[in-house]
Protein backbone atom coordinates (compact mmCIF):
# COMPACT_ATOMS: atom_id res chain seq x y z
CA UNK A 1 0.00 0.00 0.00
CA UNK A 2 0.97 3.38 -0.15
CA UNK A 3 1.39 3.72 3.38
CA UNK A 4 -1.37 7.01 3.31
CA UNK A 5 -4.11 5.26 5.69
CA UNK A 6 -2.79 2.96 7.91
CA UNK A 7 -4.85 -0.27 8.03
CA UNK A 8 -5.37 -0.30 12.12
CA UNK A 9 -7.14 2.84 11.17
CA UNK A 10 -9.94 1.90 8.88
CA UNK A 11 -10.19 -2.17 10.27
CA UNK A 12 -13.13 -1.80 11.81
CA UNK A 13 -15.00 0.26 9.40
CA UNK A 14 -13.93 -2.11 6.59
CA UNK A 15 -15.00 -5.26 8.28
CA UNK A 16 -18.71 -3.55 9.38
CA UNK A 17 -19.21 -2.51 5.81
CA UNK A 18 -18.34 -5.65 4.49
CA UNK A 19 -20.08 -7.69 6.70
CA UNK A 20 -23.72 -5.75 6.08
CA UNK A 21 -22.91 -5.30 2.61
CA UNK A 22 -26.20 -6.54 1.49
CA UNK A 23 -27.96 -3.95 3.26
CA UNK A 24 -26.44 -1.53 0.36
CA UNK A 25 -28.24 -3.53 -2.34
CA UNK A 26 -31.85 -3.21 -1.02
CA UNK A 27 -32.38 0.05 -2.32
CA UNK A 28 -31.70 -1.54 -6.38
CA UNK A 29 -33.97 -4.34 -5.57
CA UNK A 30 -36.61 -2.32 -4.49
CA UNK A 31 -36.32 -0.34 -7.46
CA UNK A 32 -36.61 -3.88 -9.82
CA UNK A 33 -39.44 -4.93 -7.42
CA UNK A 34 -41.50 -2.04 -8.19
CA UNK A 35 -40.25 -1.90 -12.46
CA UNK A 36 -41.01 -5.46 -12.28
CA UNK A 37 -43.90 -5.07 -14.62
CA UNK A 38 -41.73 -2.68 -17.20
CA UNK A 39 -38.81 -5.42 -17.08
CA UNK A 40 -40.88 -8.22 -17.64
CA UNK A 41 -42.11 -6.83 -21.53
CA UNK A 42 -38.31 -6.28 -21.88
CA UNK A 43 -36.79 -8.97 -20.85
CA UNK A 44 -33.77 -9.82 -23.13
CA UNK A 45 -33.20 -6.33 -24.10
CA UNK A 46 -32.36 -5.76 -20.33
CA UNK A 47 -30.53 -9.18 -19.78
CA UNK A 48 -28.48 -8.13 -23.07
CA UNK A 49 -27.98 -4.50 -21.75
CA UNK A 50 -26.58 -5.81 -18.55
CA UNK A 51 -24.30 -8.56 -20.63
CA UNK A 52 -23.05 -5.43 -22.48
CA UNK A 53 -22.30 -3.03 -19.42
CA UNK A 54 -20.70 -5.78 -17.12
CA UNK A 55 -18.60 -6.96 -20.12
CA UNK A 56 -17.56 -3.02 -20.27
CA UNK A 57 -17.29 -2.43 -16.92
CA UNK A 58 -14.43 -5.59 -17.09
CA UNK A 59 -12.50 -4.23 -20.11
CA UNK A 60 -12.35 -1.00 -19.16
CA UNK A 61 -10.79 -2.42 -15.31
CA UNK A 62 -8.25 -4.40 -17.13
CA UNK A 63 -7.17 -1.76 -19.36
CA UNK A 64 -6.92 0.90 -16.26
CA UNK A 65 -4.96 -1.47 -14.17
CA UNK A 66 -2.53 -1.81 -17.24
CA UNK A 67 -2.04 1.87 -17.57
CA UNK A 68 -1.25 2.19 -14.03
CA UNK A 69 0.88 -0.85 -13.96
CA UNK A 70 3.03 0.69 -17.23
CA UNK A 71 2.70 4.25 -15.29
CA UNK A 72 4.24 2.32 -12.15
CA UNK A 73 7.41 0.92 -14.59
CA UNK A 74 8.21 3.69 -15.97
CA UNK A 75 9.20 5.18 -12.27
């Protein structure tokens, strides 16, 4: 690490958050519960959607951790 926040310091938080992580993800699935209906008409355009952005979301992480690894070389 880059030694900025010591780990001791943020322990704690870091295991609380983690362990009630799920509470963060109540909010989206109330929001699919109640766009249930809209969904349901478009189903495969949203599971395709989805696909796209998580496939995305993926390339785009790789390619970021290779800049910064080719940033960190050239140091």
């Amino acid at each position: 690490m880059a030694g900025i926040v010591k780990e001791d310091s943020v322990r704690d938080v870091a295991l609380f958050l983690t362990d009630n992580m799920a509470i963060f993800f109540i909010p989206a699935l109330i929001g699919i519960l109640e766009m249930w209906g809209l969904i349901k008409m478009h189903f495969l355009a949203w599971v395709a959607l989805l696909t796209i952005t998580a496939l995305l979301v993926m390339a785009v992480s790789g390619w970021a951790k290779q800049l910064t690894d080719r940033i960190r070389r050239r140091k």
